[in-house]
N, C-alpha and C. Protein backbone atom coordinates (compact mmCIF):
# COMPACT_ATOMS: atom_id res chain seq x y z
N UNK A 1 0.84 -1.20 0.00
CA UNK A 1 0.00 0.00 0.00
C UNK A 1 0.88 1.25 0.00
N UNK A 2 0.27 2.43 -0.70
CA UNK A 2 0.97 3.72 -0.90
C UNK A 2 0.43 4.40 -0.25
N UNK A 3 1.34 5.76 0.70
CA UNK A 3 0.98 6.75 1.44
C UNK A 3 0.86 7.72 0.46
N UNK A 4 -0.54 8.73 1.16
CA UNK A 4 -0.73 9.76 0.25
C UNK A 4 -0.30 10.89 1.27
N UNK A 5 -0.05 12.18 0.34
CA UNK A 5 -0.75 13.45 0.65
C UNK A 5 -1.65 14.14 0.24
N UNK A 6 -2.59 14.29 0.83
CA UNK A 6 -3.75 14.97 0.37
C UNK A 6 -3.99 15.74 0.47
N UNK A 7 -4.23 17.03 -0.30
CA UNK A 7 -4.47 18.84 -0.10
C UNK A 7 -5.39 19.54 -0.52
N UNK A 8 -5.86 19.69 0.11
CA UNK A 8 -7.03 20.77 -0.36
C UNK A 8 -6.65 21.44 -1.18
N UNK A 9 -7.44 22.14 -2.33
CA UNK A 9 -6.98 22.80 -3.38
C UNK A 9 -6.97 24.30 -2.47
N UNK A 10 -8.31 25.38 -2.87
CA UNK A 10 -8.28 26.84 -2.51
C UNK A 10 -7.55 27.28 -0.85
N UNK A 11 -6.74 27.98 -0.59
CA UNK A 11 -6.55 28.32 0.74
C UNK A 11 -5.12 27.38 1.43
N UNK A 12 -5.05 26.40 0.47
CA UNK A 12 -4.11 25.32 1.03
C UNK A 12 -2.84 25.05 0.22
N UNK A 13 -3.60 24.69 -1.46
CA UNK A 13 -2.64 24.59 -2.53
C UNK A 13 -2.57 25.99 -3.19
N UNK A 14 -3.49 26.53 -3.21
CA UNK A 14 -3.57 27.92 -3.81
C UNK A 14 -4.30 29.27 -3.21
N UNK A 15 -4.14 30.33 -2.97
CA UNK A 15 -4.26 30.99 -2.18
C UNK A 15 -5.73 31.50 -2.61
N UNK A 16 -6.31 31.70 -1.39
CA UNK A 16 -7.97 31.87 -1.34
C UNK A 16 -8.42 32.94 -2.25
N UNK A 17 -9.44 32.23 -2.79
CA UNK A 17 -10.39 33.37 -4.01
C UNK A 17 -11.83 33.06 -3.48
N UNK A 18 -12.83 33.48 -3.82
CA UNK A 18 -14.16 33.16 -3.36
C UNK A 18 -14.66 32.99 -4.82
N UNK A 19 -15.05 31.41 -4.81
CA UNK A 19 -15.51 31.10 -5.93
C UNK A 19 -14.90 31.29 -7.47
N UNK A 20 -13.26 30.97 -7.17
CA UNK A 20 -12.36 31.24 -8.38
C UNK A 20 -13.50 30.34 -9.50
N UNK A 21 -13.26 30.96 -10.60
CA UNK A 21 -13.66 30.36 -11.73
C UNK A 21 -13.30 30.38 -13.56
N UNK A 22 -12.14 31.47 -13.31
CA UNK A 22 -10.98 31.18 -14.37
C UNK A 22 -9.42 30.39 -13.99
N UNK A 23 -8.70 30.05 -14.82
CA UNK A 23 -7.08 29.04 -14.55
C UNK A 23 -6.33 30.67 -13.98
N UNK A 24 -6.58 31.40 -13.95
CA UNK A 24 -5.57 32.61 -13.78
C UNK A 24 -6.01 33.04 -12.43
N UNK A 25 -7.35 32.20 -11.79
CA UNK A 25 -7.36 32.91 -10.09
C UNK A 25 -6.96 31.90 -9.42
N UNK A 26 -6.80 30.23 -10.08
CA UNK A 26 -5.19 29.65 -9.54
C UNK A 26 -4.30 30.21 -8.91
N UNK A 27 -4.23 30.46 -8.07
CA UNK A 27 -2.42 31.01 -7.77
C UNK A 27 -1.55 30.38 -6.49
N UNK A 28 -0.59 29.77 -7.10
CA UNK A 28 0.20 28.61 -6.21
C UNK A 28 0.22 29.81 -4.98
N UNK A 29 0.84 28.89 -3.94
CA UNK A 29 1.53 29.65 -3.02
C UNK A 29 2.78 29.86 -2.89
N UNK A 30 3.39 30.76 -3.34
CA UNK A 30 5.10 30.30 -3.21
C UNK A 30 5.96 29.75 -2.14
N UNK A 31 6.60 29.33 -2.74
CA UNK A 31 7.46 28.20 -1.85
C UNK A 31 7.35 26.84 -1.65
N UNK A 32 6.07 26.58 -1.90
CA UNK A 32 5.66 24.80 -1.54
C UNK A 32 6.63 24.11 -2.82
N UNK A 33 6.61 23.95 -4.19
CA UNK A 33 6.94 23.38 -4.62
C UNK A 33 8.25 22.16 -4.46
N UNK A 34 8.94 23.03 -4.06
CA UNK A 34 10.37 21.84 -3.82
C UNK A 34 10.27 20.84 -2.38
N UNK A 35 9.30 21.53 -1.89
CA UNK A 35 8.95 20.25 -0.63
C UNK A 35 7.84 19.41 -1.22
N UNK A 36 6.83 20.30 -2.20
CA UNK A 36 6.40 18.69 -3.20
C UNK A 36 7.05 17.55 -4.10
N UNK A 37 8.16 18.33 -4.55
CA UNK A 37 8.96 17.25 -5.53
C UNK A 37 9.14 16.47 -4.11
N UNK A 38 9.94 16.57 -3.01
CA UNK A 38 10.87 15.86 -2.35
C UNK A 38 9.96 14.55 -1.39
N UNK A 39 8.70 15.09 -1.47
CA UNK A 39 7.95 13.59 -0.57
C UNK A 39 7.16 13.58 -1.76
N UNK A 40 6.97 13.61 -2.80
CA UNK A 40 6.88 12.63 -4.15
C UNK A 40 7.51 11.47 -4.41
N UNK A 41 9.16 12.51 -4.17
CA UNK A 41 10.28 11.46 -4.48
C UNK A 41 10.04 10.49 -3.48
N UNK A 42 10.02 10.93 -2.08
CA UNK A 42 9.82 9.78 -0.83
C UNK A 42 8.63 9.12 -0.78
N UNK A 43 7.68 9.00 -2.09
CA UNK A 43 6.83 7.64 -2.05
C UNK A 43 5.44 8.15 -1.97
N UNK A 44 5.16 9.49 -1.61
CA UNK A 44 4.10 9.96 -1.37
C UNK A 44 3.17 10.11 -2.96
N UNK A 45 2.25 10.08 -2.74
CA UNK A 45 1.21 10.13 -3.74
C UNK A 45 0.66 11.52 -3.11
N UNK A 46 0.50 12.57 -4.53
CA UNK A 46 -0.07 14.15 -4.51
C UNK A 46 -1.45 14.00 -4.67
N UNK A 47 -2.49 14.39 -4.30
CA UNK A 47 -4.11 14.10 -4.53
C UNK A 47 -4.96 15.26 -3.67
N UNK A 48 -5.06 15.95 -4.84
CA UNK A 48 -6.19 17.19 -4.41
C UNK A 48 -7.42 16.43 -3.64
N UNK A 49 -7.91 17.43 -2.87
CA UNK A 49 -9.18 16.77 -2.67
C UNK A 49 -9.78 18.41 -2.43
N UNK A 50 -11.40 18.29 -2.90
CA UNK A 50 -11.27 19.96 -3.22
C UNK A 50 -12.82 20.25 -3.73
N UNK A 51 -13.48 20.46 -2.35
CA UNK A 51 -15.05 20.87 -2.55
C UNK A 51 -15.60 21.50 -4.01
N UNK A 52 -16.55 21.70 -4.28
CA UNK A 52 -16.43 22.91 -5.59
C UNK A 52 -17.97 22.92 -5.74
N UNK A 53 -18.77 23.41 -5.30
CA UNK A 53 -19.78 24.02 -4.51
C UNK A 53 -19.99 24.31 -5.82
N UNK A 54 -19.48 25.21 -6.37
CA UNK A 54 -19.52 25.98 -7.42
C UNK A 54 -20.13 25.75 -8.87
N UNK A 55 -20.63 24.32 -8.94
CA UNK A 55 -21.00 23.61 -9.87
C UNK A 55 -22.25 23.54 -10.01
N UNK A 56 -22.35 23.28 -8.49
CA UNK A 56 -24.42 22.83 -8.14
C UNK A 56 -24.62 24.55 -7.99
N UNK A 57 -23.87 25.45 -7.47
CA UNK A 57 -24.59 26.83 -7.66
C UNK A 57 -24.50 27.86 -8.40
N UNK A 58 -24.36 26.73 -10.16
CA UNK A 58 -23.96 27.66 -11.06
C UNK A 58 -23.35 28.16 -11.54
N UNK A 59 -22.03 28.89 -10.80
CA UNK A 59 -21.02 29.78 -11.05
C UNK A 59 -20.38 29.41 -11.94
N UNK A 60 -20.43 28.37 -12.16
CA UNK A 60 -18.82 27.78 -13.62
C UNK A 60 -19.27 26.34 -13.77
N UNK A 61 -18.77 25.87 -14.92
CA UNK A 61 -19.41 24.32 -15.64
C UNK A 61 -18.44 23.64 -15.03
N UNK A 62 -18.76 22.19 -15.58
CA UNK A 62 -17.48 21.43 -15.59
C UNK A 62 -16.31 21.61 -16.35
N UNK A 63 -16.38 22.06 -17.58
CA UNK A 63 -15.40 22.50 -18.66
C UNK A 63 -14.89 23.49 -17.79
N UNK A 64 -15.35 24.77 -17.59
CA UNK A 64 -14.70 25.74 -16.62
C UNK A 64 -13.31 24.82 -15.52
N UNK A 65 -14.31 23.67 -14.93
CA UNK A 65 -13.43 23.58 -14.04
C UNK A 65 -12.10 22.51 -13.82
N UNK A 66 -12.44 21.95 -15.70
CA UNK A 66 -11.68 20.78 -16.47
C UNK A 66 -10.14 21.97 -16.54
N UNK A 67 -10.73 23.38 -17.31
CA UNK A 67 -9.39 24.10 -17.58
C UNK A 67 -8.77 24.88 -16.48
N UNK A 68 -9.37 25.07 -15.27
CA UNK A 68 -8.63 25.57 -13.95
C UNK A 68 -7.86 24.68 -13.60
N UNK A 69 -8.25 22.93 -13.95
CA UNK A 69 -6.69 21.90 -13.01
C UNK A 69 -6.42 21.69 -14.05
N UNK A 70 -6.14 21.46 -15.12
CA UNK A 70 -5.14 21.68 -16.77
C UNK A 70 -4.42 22.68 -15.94
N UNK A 71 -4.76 23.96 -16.20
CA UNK A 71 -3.93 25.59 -15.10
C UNK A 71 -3.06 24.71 -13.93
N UNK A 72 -3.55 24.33 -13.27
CA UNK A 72 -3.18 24.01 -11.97
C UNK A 72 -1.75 22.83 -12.13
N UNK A 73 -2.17 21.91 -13.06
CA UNK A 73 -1.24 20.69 -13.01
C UNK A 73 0.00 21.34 -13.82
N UNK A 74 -0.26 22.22 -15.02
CA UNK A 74 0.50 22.51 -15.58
C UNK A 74 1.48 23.28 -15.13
N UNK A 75 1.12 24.52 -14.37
CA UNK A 75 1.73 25.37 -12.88
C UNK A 75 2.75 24.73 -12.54
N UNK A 76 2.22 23.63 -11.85
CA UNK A 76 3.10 23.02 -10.70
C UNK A 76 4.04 21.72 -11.67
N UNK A 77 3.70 21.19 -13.03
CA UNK A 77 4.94 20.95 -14.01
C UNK A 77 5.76 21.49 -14.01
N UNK A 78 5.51 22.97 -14.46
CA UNK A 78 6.55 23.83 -14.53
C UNK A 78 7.67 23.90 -13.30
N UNK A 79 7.22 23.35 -12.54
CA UNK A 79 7.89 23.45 -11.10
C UNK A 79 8.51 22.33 -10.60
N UNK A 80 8.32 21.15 -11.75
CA UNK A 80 8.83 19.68 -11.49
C UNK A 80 7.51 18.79 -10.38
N UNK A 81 6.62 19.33 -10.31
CA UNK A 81 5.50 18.56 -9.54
C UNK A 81 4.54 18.05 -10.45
N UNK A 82 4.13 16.74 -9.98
CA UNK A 82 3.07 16.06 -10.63
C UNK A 82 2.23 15.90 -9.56
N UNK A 83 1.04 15.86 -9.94
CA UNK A 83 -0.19 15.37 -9.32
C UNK A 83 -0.40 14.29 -9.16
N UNK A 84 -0.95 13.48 -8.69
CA UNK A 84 -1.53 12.03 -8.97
C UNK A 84 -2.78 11.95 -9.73
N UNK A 85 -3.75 13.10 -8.74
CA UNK A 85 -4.84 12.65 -8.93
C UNK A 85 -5.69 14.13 -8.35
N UNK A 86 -6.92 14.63 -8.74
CA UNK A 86 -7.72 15.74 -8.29
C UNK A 86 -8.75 15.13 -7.96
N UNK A 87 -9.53 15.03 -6.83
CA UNK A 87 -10.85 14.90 -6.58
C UNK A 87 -11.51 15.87 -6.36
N UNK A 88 -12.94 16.66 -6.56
CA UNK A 88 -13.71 17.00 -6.42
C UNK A 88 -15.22 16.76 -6.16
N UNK A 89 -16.20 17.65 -5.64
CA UNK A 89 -17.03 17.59 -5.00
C UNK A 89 -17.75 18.12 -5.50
N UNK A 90 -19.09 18.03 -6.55
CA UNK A 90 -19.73 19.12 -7.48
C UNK A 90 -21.11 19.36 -6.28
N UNK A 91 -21.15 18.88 -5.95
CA UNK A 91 -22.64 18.80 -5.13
C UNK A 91 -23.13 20.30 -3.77
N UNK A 92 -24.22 20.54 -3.47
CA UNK A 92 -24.82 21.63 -2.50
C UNK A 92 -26.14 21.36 -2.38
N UNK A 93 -26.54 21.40 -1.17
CA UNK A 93 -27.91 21.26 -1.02
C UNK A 93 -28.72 22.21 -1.34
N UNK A 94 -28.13 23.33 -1.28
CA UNK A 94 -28.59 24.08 -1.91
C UNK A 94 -28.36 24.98 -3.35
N UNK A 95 -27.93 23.89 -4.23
CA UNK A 95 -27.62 24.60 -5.38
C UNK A 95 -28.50 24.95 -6.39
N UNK A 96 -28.76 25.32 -7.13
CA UNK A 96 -29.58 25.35 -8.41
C UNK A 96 -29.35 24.72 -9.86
N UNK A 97 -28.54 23.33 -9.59
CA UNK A 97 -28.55 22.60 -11.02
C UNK A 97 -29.16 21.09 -10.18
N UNK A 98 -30.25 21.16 -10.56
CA UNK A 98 -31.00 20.04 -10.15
C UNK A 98 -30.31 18.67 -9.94
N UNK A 99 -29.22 18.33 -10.87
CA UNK A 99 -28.71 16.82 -11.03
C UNK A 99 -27.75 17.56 -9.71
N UNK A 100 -26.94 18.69 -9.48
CA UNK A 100 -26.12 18.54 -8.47
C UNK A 100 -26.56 18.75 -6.76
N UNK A 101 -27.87 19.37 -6.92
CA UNK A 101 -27.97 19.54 -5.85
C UNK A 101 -28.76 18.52 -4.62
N UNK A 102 -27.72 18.02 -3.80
CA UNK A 102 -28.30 17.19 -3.15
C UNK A 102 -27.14 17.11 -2.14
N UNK A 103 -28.04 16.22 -0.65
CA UNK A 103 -26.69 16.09 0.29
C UNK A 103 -26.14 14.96 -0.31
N UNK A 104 -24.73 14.56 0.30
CA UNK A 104 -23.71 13.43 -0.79
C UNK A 104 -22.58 12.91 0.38
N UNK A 105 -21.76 12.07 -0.15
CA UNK A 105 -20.73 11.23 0.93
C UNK A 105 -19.60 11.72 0.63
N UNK A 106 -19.35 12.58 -0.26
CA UNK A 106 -18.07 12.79 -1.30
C UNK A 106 -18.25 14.58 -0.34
N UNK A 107 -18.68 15.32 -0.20
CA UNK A 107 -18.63 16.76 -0.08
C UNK A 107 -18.00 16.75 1.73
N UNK A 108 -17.01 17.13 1.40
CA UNK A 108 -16.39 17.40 3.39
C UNK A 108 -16.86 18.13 4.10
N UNK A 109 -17.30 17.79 5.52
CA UNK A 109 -16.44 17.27 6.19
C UNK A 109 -16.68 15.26 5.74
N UNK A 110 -17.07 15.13 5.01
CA UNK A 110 -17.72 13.43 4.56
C UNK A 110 -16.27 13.46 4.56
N UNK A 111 -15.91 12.27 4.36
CA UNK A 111 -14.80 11.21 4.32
C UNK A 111 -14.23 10.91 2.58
N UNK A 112 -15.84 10.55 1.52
CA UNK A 112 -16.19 10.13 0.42
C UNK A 112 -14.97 10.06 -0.34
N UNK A 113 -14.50 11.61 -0.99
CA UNK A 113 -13.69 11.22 -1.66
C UNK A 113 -11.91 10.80 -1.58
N UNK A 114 -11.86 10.93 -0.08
CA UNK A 114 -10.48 10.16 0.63
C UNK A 114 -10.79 8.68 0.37
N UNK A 115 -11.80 8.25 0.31
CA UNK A 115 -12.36 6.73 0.38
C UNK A 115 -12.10 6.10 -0.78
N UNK A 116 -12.80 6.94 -2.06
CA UNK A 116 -12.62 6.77 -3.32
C UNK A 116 -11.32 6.55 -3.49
N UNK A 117 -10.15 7.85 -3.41
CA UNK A 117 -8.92 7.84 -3.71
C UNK A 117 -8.12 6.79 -3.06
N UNK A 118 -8.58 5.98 -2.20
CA UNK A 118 -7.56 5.20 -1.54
C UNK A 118 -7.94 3.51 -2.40
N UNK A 119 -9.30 3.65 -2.95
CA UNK A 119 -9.25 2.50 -3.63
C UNK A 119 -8.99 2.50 -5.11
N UNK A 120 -9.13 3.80 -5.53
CA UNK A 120 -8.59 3.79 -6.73
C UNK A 120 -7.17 3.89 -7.13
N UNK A 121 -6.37 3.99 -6.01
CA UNK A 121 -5.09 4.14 -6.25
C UNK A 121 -3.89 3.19 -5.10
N UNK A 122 -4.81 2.51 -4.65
CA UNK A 122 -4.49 1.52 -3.39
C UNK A 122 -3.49 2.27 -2.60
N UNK A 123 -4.15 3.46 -1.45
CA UNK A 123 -3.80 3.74 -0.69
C UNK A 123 -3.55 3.75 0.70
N UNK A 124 -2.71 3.71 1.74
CA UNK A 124 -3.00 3.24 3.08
C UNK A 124 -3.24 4.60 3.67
N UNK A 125 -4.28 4.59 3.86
CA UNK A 125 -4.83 6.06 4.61
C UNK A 125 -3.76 6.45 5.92
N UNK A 126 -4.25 5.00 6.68
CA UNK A 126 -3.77 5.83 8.09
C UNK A 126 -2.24 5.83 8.11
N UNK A 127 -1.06 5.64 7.20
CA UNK A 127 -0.08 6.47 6.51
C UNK A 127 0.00 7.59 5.83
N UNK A 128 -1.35 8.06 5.46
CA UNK A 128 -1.49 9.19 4.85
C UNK A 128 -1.76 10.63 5.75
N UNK A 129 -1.24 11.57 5.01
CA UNK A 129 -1.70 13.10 5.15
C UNK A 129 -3.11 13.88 4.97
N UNK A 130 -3.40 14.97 5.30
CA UNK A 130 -4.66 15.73 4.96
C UNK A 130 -4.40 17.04 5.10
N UNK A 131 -3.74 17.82 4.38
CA UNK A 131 -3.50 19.22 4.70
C UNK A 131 -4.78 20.18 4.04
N UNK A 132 -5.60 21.05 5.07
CA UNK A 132 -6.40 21.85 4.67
C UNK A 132 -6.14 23.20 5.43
N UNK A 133 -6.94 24.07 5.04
CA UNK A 133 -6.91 25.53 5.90
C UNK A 133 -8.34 25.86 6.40
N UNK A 134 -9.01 24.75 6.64
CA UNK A 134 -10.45 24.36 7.13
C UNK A 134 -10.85 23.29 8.35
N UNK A 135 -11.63 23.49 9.28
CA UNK A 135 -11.32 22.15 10.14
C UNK A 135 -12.70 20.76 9.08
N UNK A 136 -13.15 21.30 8.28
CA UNK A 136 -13.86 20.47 7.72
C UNK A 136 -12.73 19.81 6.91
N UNK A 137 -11.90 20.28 6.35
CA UNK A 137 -10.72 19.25 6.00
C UNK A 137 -10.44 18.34 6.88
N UNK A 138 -10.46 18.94 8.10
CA UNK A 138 -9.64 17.69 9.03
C UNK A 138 -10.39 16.80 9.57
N UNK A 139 -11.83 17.76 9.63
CA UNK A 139 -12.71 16.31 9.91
C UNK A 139 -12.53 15.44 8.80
N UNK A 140 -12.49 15.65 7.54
CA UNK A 140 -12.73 14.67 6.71
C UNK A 140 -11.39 13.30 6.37
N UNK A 141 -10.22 14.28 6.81
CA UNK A 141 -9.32 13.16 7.02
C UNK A 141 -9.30 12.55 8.05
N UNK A 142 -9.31 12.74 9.41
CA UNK A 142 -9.51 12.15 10.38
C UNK A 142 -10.56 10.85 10.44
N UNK A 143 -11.75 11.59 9.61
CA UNK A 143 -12.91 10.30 9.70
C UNK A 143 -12.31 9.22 8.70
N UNK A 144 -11.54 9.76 7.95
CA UNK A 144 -10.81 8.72 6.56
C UNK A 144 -9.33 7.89 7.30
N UNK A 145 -9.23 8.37 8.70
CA UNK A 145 -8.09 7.53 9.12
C UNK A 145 -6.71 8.21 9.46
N UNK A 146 -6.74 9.33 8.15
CA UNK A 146 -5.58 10.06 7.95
C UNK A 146 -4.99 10.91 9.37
N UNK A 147 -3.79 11.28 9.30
CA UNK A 147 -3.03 12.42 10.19
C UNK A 147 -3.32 13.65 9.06
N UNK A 148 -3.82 14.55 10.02
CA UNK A 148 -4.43 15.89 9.46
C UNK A 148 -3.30 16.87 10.17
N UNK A 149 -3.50 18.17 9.08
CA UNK A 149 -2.94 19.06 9.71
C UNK A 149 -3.83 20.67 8.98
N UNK A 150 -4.27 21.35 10.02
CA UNK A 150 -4.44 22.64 9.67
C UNK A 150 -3.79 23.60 9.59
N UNK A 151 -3.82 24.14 8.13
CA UNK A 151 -3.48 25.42 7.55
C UNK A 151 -3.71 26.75 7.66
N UNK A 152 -3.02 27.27 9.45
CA UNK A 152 -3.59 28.05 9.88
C UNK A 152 -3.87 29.28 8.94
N UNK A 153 -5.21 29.92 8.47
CA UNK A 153 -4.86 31.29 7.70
C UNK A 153 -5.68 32.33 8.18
N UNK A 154 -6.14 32.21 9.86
CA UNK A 154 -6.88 32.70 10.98
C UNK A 154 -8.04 32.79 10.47
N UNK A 155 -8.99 31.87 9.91
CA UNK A 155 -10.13 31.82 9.93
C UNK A 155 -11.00 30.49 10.70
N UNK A 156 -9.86 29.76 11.37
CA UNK A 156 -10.98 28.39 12.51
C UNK A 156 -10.38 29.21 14.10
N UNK A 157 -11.41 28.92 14.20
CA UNK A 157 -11.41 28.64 16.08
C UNK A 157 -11.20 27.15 16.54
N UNK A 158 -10.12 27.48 17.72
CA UNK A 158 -10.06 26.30 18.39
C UNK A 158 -10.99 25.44 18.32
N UNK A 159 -11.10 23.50 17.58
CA UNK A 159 -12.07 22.82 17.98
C UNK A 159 -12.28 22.53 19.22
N UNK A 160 -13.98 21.93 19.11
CA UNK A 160 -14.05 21.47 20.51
C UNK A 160 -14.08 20.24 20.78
N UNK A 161 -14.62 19.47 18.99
CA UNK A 161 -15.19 18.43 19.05
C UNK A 161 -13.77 17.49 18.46
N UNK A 162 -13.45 16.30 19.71
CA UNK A 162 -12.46 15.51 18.90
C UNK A 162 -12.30 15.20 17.29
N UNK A 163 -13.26 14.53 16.68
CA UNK A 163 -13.29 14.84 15.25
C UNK A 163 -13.21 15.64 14.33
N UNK A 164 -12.48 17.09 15.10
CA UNK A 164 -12.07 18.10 14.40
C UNK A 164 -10.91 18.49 15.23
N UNK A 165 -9.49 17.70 15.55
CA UNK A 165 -8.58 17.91 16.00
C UNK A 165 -7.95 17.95 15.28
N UNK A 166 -6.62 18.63 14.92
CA UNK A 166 -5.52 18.16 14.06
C UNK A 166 -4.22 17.66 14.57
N UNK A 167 -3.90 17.08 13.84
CA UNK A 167 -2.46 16.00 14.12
C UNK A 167 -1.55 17.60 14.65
N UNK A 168 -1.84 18.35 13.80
CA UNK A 168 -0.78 19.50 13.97
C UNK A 168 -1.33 20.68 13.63
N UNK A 169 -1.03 22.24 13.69
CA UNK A 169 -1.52 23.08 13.45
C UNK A 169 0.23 23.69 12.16
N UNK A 170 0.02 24.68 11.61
CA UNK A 170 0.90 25.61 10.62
C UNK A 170 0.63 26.42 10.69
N UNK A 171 1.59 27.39 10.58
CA UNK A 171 1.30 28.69 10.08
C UNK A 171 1.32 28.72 8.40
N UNK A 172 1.49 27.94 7.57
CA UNK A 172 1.39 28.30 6.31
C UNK A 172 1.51 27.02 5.62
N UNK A 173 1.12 26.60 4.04
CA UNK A 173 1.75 25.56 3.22
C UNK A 173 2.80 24.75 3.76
N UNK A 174 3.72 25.74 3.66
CA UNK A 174 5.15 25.23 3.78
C UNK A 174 5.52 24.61 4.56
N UNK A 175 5.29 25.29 6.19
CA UNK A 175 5.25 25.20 7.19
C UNK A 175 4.69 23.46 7.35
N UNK A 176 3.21 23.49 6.76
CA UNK A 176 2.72 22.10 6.67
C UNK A 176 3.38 20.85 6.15
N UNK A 177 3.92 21.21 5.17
CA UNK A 177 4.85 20.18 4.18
C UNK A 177 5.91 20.12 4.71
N UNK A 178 6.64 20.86 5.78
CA UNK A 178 7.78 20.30 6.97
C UNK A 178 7.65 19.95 7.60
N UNK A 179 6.08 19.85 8.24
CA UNK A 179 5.77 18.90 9.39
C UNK A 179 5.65 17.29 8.41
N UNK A 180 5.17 17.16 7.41
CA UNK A 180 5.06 15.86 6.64
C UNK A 180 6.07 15.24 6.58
N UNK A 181 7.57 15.99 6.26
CA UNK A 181 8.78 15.42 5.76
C UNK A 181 9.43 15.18 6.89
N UNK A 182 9.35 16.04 8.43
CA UNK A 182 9.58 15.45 9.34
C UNK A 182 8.93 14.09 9.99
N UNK A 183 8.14 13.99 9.90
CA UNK A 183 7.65 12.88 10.47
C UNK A 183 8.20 11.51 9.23
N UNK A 184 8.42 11.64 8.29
CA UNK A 184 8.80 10.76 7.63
C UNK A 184 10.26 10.56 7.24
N UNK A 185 10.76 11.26 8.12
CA UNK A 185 12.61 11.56 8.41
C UNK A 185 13.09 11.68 7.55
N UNK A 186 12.64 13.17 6.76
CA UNK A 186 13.40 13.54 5.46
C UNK A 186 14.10 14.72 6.13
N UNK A 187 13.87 15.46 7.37
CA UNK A 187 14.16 16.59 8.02
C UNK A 187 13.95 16.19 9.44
N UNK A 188 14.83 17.64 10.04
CA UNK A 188 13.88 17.81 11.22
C UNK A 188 12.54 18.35 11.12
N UNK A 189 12.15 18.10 12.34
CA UNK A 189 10.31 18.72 11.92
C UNK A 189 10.51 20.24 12.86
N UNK A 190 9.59 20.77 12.45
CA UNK A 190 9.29 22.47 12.94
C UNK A 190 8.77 22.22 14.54
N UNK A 191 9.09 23.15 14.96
CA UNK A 191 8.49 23.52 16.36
C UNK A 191 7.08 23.75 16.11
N UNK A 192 6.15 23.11 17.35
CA UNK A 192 5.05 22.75 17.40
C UNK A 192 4.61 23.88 17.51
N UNK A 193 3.25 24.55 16.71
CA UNK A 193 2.54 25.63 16.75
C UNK A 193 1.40 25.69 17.36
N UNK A 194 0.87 26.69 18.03
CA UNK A 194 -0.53 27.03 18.23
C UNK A 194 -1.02 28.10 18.06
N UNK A 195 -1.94 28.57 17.77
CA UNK A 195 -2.35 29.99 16.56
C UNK A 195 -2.50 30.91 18.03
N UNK A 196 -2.02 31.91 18.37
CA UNK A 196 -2.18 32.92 19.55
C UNK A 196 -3.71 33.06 20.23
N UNK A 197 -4.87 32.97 19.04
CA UNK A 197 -6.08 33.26 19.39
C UNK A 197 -6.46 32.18 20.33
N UNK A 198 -6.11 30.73 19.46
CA UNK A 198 -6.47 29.76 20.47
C UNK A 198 -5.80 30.01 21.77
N UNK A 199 -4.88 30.29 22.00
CA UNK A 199 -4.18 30.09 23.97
C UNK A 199 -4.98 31.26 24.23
N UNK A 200 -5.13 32.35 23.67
CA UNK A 200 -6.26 33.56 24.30
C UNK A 200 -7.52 33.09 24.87
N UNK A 201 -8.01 31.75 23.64
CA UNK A 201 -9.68 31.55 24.17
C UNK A 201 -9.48 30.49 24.96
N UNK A 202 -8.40 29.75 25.34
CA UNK A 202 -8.15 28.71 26.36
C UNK A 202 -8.33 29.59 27.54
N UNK A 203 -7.56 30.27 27.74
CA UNK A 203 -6.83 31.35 29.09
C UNK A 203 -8.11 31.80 29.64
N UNK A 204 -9.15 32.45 28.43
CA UNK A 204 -10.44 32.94 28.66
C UNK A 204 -11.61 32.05 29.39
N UNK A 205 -11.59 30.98 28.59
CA UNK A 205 -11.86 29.64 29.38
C UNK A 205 -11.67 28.98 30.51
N UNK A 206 -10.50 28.83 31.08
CA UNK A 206 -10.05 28.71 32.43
C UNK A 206 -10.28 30.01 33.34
N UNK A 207 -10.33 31.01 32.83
CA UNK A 207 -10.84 31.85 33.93
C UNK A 207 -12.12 31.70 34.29
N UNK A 208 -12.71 31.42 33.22
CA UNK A 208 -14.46 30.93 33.42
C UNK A 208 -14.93 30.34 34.40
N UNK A 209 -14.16 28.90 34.79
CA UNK A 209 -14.22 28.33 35.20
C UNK A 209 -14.75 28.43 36.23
């Protein structure tokens, strides 16, 4: 069995747009690339996993969103990175294209398409990664087995609920992809983070008490 890494596309692999829907509101994050070639090289399998709401509510087709990861894979060629694999999530309960809109097993915090990807590509999850900048990412790897890590970009609050813990917290991409290569003794690993707000609403909390 093969270990993956798995990344959320917007906010994680590419820096947040609301409802990107051309290849040009793509935009890598700089710096990740050469820590993707290097746990490629160390066995890892690359595999978007990557809501897209955006389908069931209209905003952009599938063709639209065939030529944003063409954009995307080609990007990160240029950079010596390959993908494995992109999963997506067309579905919303509340969308307005009738065939997409519905609840589904595949849309995160679900598990679905970590599930998919591990049998279509015979993966051992609980060797695997989940890097998001969402705790619905991490629920969704966590429920899939995986070691998660959040991409702090100060938009979660401390969880409360175990199934939204992360293996680790980051301050950025990068940051994330050195905690991966450490644990798999390609490096040392980074000093353990916690986002300032959280020890504020802990501190706040214990005074409560």
């Amino acid at each position: 069995m093969t270990r993956a890494l798995f990344i959320d596309r917007d906010g994680t692999l590419v820096e947040p747009r609301h409802y990107p829907s051309r290849p040009v509101d793509l935009v890598l994050y700089p710096g990740i690339s050469p820590s993707l070639r290097r746990l490629r090289a160390a066995g890892f399998k690359l595999v978007v996993i990557t809501n897209q709401s955006g389908l069931a509510r209209g905003l952009f087709t599938a063709d639209d969103l065939d030529r944003m990861h063409d954009h995307l894979r080609a990007e990160l060629a240029r950079d010596g990175v390959e993908i494995d694999a992109i999963y997506f999530c067309p579905h919303h309960v509340e969308g307005v294209v009738p065939a997409l809109t519905m609840a589904c097993a595949c849309r995160k915090p679900e598990p679905g398409m970590l599930h998919q990807a591990a049998a279509d590509l015979g993966l051992d999850l609980a060797a695997s990664w989940f890097l998001g900048d969402i705790l619905d990412d991490v629920e969704a790897g966590n429920r899939a087995g995986c070691r998660t890590i959040l991409v702090d970009i100060g938009t979660e609050e401390a969880p409360a609920e175990p199934s939204r813990q992360p293996t680790a917290v980051a301050r950025d991409t990068v940051e994330a992809l050195a905690i991966v290569a450490g644990a798999a003794g390609l490096e040392p690993a980074p000093v353990a983070y916690v986002p300032d707000r959280w020890l504020v609403a802990a501190e706040r909390g214990s005074r409560g008490r």
